[in-house]
PDB file of N, CA and C in Angstrom:
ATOM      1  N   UNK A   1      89.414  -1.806  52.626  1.00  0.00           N
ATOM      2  CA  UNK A   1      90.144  -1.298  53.763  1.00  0.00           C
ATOM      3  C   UNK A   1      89.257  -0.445  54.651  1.00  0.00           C
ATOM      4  N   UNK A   2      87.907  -0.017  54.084  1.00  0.00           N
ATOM      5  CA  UNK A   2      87.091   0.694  55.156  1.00  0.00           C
ATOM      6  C   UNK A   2      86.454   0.121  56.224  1.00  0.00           C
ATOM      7  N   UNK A   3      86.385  -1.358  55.742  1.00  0.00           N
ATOM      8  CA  UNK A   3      86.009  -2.333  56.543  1.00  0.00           C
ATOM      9  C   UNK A   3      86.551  -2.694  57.737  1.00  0.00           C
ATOM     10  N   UNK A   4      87.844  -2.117  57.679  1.00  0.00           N
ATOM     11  CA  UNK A   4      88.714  -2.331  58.694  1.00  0.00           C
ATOM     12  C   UNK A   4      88.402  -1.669  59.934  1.00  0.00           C
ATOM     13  N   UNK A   5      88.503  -2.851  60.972  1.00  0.00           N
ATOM     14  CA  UNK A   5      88.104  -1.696  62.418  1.00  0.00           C
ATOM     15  C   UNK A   5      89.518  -1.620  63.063  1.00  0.00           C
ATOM     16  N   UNK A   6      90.835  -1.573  62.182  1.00  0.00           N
ATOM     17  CA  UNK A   6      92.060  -0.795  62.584  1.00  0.00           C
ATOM     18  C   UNK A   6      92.251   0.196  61.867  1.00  0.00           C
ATOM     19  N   UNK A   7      91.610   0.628  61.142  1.00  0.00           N
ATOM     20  CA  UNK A   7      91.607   1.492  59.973  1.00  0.00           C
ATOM     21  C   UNK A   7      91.515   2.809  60.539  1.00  0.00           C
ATOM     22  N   UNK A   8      93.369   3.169  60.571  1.00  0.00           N
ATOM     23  CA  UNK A   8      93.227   4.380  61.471  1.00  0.00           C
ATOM     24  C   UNK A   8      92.411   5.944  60.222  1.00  0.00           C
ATOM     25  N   UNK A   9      92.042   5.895  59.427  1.00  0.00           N
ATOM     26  CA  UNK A   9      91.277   7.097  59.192  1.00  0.00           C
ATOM     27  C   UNK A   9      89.691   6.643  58.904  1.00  0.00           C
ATOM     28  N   UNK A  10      89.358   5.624  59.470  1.00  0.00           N
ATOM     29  CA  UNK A  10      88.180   5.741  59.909  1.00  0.00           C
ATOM     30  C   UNK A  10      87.378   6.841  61.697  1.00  0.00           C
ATOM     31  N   UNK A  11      88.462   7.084  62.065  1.00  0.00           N
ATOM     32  CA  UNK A  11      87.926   8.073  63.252  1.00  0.00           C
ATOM     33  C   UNK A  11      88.324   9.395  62.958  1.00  0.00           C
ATOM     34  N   UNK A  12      88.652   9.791  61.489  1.00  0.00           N
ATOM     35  CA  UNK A  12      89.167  11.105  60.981  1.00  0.00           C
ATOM     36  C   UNK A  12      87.828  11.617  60.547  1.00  0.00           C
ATOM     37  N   UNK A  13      87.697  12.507  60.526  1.00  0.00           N
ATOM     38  CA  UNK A  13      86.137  13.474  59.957  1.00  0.00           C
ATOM     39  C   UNK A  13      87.069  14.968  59.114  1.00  0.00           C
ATOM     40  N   UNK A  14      87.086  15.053  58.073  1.00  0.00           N
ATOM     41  CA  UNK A  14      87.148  16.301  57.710  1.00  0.00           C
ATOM     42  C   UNK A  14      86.177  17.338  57.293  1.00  0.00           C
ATOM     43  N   UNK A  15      86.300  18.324  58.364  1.00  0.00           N
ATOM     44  CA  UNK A  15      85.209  19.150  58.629  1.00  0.00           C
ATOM     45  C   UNK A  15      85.062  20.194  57.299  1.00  0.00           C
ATOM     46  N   UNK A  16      84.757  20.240  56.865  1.00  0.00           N
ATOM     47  CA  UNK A  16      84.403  20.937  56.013  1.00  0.00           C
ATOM     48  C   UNK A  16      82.805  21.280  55.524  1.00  0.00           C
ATOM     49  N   UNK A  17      81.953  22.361  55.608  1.00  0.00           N
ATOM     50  CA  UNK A  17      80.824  22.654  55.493  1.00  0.00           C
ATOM     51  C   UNK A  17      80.455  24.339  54.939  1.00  0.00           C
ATOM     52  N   UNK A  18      79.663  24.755  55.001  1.00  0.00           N
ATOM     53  CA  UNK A  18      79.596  25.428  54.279  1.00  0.00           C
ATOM     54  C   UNK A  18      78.534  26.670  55.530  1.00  0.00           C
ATOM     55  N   UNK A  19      78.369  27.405  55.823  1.00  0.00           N
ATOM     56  CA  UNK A  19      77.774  28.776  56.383  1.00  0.00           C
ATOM     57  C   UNK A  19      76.964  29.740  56.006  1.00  0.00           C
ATOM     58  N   UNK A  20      75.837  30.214  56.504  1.00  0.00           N
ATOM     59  CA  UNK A  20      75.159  31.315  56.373  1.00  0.00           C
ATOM     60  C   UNK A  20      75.739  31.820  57.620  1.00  0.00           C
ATOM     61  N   UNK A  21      75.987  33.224  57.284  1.00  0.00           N
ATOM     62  CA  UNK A  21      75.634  34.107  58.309  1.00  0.00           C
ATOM     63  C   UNK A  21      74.996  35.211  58.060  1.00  0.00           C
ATOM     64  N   UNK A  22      74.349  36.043  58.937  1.00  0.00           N
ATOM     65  CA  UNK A  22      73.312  36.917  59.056  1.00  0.00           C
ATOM     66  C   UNK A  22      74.268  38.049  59.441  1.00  0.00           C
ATOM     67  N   UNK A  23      74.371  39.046  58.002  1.00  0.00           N
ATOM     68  CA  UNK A  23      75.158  40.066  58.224  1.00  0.00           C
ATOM     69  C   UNK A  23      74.489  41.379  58.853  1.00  0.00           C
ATOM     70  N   UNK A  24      74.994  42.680  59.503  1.00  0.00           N
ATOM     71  CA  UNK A  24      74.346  43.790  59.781  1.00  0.00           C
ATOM     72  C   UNK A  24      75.378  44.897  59.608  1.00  0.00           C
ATOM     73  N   UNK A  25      75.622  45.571  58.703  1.00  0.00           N
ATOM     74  CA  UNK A  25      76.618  46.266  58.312  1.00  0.00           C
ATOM     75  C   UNK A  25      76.225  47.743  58.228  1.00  0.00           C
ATOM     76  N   UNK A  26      76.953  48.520  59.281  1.00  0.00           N
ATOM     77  CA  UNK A  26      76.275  50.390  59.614  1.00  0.00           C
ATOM     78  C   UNK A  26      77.531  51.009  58.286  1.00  0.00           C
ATOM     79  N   UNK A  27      77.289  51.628  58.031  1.00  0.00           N
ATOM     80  CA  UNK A  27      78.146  52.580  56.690  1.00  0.00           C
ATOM     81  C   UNK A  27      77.320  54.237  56.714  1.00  0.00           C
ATOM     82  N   UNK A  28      77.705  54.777  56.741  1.00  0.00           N
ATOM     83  CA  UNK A  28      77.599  56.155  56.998  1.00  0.00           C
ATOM     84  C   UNK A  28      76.005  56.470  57.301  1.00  0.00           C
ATOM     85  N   UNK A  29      74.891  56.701  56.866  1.00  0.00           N
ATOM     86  CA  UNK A  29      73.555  56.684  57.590  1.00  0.00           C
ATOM     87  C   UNK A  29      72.806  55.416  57.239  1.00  0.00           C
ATOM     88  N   UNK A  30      73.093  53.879  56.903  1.00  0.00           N
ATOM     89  CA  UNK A  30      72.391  53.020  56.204  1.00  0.00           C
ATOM     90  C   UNK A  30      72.766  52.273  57.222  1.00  0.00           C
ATOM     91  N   UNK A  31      71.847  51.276  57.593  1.00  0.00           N
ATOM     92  CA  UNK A  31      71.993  49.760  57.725  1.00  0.00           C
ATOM     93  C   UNK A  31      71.531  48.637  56.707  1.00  0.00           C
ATOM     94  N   UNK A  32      72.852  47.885  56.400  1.00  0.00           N
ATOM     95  CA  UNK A  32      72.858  47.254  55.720  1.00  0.00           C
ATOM     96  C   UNK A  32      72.607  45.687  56.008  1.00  0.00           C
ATOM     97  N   UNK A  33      71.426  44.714  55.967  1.00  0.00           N
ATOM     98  CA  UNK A  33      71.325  43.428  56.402  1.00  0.00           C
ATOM     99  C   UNK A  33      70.944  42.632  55.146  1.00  0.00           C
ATOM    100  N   UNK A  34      71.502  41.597  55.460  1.00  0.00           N
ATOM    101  CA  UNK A  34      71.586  40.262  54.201  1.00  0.00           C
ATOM    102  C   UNK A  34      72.460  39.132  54.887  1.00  0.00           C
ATOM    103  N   UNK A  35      72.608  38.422  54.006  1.00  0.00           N
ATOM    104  CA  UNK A  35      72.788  36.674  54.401  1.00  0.00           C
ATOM    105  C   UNK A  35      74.102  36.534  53.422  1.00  0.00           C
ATOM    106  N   UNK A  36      75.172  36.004  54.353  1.00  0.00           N
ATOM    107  CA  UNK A  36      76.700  36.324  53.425  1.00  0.00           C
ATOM    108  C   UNK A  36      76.823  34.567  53.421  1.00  0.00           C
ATOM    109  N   UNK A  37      76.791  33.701  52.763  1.00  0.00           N
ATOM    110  CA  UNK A  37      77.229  32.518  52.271  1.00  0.00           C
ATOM    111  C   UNK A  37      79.031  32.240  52.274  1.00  0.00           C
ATOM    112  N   UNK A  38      79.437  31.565  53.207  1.00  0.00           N
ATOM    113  CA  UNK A  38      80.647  31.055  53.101  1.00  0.00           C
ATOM    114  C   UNK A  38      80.936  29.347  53.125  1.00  0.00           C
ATOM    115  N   UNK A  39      82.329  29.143  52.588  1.00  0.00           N
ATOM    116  CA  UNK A  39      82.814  27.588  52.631  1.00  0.00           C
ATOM    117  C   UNK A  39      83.321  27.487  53.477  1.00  0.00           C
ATOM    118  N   UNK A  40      83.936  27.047  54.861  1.00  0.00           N
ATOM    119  CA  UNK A  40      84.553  26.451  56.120  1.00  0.00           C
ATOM    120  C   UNK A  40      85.880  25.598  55.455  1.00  0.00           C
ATOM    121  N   UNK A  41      86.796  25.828  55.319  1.00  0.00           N
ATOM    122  CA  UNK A  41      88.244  25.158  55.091  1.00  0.00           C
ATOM    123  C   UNK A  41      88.207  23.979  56.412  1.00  0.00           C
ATOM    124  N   UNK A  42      88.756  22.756  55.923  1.00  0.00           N
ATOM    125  CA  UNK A  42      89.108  22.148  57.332  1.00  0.00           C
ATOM    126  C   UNK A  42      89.848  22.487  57.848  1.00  0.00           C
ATOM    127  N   UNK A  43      91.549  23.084  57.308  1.00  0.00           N
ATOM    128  CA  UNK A  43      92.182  23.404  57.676  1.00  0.00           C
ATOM    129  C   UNK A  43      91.692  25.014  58.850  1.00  0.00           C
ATOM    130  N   UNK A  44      90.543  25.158  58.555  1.00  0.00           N
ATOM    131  CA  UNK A  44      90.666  26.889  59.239  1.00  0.00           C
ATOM    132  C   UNK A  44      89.943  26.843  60.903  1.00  0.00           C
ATOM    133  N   UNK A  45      90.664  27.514  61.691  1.00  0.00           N
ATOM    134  CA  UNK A  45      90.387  27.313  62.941  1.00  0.00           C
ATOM    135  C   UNK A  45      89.443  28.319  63.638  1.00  0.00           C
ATOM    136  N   UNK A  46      88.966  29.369  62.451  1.00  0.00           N
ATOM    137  CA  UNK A  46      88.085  30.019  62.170  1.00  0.00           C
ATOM    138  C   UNK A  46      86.427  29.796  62.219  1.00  0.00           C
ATOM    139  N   UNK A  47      85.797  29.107  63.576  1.00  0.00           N
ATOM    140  CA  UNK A  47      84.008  28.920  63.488  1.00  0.00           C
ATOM    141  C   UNK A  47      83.653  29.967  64.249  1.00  0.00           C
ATOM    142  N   UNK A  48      84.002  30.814  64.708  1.00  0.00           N
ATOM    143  CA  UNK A  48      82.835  31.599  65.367  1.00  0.00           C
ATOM    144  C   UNK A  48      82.984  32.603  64.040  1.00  0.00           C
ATOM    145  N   UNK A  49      81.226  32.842  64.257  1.00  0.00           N
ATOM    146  CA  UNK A  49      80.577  34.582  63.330  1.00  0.00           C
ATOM    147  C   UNK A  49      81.806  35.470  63.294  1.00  0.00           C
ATOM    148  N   UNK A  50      82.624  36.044  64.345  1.00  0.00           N
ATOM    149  CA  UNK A  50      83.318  36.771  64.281  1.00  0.00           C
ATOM    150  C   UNK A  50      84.571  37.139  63.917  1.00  0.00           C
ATOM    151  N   UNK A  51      84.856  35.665  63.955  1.00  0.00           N
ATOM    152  CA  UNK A  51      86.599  35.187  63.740  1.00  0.00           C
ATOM    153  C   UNK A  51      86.269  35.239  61.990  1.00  0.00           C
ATOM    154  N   UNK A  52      85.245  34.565  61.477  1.00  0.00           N
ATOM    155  CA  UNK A  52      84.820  34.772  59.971  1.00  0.00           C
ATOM    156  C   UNK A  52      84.652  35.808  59.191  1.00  0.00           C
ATOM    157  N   UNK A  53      83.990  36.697  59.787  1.00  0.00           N
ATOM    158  CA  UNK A  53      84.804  38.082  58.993  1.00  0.00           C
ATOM    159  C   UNK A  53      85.444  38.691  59.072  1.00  0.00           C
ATOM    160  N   UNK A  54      85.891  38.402  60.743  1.00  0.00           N
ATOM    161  CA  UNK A  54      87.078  39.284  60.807  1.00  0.00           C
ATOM    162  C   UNK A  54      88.286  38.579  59.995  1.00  0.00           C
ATOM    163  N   UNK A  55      88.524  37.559  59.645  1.00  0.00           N
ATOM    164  CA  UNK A  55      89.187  37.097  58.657  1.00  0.00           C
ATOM    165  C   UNK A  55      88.922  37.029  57.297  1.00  0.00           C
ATOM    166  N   UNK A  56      87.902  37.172  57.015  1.00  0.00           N
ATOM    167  CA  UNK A  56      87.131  37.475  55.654  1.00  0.00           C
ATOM    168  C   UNK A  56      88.194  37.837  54.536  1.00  0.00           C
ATOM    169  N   UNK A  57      88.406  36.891  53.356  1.00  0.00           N
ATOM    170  CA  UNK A  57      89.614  37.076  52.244  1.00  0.00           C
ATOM    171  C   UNK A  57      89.161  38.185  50.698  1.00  0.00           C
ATOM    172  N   UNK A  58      89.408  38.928  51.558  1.00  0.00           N
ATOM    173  CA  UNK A  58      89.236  39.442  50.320  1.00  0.00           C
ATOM    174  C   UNK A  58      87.870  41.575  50.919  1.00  0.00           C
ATOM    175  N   UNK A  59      87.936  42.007  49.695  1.00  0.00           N
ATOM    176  CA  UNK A  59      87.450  43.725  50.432  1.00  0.00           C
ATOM    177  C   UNK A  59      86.154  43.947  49.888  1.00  0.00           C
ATOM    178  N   UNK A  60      85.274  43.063  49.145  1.00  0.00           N
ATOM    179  CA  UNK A  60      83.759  43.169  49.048  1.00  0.00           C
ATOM    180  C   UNK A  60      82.881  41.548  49.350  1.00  0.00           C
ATOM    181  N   UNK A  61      82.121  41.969  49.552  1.00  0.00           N
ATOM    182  CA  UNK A  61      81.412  40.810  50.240  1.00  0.00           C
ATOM    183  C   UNK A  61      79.822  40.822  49.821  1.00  0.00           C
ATOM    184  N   UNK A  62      79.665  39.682  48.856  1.00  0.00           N
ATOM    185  CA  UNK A  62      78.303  39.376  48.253  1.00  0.00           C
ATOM    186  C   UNK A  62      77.595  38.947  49.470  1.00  0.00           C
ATOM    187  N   UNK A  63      76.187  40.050  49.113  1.00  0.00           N
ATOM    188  CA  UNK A  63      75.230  39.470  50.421  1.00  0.00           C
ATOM    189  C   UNK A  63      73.632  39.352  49.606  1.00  0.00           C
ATOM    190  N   UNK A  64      73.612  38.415  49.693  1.00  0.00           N
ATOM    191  CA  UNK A  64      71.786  37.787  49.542  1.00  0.00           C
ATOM    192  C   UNK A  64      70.805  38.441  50.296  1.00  0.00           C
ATOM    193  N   UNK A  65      69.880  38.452  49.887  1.00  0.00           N
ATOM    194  CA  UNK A  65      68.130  38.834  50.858  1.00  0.00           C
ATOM    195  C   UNK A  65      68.409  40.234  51.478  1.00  0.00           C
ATOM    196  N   UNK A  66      68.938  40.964  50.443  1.00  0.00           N
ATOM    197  CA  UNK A  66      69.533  42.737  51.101  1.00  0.00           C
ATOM    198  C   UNK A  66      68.195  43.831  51.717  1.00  0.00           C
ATOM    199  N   UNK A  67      68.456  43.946  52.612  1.00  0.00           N
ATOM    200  CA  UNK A  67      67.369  44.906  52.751  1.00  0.00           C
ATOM    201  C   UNK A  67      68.251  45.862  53.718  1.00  0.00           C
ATOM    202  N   UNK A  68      67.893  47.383  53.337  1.00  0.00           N
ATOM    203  CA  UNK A  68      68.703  48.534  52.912  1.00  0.00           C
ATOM    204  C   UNK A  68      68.024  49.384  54.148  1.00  0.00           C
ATOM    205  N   UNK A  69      68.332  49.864  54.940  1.00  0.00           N
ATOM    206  CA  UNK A  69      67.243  50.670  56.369  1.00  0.00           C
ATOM    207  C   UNK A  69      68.292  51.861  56.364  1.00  0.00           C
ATOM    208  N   UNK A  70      67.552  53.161  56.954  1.00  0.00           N
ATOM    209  CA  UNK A  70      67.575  54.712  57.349  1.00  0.00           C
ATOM    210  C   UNK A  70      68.343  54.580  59.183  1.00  0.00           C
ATOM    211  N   UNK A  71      69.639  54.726  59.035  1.00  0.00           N
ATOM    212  CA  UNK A  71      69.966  54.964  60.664  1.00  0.00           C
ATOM    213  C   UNK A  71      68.631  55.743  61.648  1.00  0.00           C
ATOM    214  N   UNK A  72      68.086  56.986  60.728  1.00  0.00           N
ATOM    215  CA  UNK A  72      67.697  57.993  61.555  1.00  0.00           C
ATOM    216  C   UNK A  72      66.544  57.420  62.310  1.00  0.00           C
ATOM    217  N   UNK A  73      65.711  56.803  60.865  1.00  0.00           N
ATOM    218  CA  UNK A  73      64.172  56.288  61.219  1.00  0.00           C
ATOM    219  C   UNK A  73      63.854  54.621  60.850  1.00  0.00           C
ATOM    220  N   UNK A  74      64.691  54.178  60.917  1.00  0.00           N
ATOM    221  CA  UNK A  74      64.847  53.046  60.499  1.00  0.00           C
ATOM    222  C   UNK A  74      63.983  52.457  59.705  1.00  0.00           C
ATOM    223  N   UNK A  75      64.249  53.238  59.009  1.00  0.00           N
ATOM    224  CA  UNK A  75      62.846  53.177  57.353  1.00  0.00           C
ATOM    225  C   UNK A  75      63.529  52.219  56.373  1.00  0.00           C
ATOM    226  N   UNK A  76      62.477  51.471  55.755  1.00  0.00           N
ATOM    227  CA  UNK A  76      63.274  50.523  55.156  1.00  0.00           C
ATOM    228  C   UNK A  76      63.393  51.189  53.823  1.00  0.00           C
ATOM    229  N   UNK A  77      64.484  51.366  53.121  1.00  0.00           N
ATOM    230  CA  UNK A  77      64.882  52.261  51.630  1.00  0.00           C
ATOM    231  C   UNK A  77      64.667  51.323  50.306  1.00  0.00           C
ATOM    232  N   UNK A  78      65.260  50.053  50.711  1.00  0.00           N
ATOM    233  CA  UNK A  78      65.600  49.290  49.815  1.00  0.00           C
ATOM    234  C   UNK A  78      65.557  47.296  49.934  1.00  0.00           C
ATOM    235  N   UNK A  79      64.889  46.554  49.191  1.00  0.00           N
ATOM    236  CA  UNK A  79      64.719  45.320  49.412  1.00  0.00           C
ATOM    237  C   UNK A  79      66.069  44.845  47.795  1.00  0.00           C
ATOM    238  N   UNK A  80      66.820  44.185  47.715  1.00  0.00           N
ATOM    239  CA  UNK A  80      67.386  43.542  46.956  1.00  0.00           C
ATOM    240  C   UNK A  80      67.702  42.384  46.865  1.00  0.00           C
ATOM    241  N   UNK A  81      67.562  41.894  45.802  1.00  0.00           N
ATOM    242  CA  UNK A  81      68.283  39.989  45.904  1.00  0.00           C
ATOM    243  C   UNK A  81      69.384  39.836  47.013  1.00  0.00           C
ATOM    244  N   UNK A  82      70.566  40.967  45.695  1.00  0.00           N
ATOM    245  CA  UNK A  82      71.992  40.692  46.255  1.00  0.00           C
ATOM    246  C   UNK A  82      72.434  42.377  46.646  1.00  0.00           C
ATOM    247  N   UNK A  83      73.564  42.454  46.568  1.00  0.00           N
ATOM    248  CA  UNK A  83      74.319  43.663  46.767  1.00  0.00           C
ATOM    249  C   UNK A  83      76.159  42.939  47.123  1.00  0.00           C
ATOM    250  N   UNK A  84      77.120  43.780  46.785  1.00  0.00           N
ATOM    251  CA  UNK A  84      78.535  43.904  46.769  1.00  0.00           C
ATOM    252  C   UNK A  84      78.881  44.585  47.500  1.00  0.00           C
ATOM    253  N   UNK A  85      79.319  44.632  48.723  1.00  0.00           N
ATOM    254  CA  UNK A  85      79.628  45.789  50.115  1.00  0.00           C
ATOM    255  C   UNK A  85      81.015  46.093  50.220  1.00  0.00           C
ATOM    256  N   UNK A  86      81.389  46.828  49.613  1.00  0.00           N
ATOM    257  CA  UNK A  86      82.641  47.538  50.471  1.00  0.00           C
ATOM    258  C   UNK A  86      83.419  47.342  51.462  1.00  0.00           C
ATOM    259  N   UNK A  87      83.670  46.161  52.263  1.00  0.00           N
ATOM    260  CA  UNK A  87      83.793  46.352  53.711  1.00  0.00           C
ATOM    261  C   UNK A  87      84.690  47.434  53.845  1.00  0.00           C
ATOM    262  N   UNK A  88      85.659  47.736  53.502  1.00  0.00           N
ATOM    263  CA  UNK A  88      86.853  48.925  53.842  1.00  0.00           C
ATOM    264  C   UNK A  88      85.834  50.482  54.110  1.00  0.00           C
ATOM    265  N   UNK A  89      84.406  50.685  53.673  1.00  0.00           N
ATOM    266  CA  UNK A  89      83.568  51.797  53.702  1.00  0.00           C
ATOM    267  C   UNK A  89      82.815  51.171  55.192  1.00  0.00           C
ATOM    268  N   UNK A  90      82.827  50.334  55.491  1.00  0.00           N
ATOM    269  CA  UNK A  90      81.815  49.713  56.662  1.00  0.00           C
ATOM    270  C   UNK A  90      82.259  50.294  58.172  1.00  0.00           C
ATOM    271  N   UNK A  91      81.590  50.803  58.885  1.00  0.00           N
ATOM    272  CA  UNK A  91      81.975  51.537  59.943  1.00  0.00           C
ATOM    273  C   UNK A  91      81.616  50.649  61.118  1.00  0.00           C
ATOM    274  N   UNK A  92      80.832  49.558  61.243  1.00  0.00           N
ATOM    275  CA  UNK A  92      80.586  48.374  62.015  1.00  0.00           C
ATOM    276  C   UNK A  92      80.165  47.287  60.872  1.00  0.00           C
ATOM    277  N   UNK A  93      80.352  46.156  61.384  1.00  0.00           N
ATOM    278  CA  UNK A  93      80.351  44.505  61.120  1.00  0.00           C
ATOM    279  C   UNK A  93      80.181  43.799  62.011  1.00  0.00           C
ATOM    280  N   UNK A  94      78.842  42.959  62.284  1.00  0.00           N
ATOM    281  CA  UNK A  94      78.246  42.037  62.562  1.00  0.00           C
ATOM    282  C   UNK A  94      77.553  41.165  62.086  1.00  0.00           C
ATOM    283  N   UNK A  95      77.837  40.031  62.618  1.00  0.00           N
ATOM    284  CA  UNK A  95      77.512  38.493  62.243  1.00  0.00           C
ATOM    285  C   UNK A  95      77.395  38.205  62.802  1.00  0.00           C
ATOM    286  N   UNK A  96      76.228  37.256  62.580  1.00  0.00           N
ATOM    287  CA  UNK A  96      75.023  35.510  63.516  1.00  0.00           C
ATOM    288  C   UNK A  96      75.447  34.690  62.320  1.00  0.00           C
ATOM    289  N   UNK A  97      75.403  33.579  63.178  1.00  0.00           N
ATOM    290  CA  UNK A  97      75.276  32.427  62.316  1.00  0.00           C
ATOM    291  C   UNK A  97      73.849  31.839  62.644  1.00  0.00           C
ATOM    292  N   UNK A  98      73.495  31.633  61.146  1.00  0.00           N
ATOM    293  CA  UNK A  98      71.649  31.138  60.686  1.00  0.00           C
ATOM    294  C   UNK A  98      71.430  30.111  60.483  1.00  0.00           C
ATOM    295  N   UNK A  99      70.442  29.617  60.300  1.00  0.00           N
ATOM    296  CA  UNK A  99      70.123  28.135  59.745  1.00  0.00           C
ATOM    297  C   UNK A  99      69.714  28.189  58.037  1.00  0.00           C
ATOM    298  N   UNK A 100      70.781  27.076  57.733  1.00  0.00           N
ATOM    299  CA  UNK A 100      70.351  27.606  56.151  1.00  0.00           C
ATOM    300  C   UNK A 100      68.823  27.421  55.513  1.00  0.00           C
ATOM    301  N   UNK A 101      68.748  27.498  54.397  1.00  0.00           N
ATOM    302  CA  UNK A 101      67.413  27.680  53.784  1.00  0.00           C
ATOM    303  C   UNK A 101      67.214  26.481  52.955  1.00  0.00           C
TER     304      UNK A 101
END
């Protein structure tokens, strides 16, 4: 039946893919940057960076390639794999979307 060129769900695509985005998260004197990995629902009408966390399910958020910086002097404090963020402690949230790795 795929063979079929009436085959009405042959012009259906279910979108579904998967996301990096390039997080930057301010929390009381730190900037916090890393790479937050998400799944794309087809159902979700949710693609821009922003609409994605601002919908974001759930109140901590695993971030990859962490590197940890000084508001004052923007000194870098800390390099980590991962880290678990708080968002409810996060005083700004920003997201790019990256090219994966």
């Amino acid at each position: 039946m795929n063979d079929n060129p009436r085959d009405p769900r042959k012009g259906i695509a279910i979108d579904t893919s998967n996301i990096i985005l390039g997080i930057s998260a301010y929390t009381a004197n730190l900037k916090i940057t890393g790479q937050l990995h998400l799944n794309v629902s087809a159902r979700s009408s949710d693609r821009r960076p922003s609409d994605l966390i601002h919908n974001f399910p759930g109140q901590r958020m695993t971030l990859s390639k962490v590197k940890i910086y000084s508001i004052q002097n923007s000194k870098l404090l800390e390099e980590t794999p991962f880290i678990v963020l708080n968002i409810e402690t996060v005083d700004i949230l920003w997201a790019e979307e990256i090219a994966g790795d």
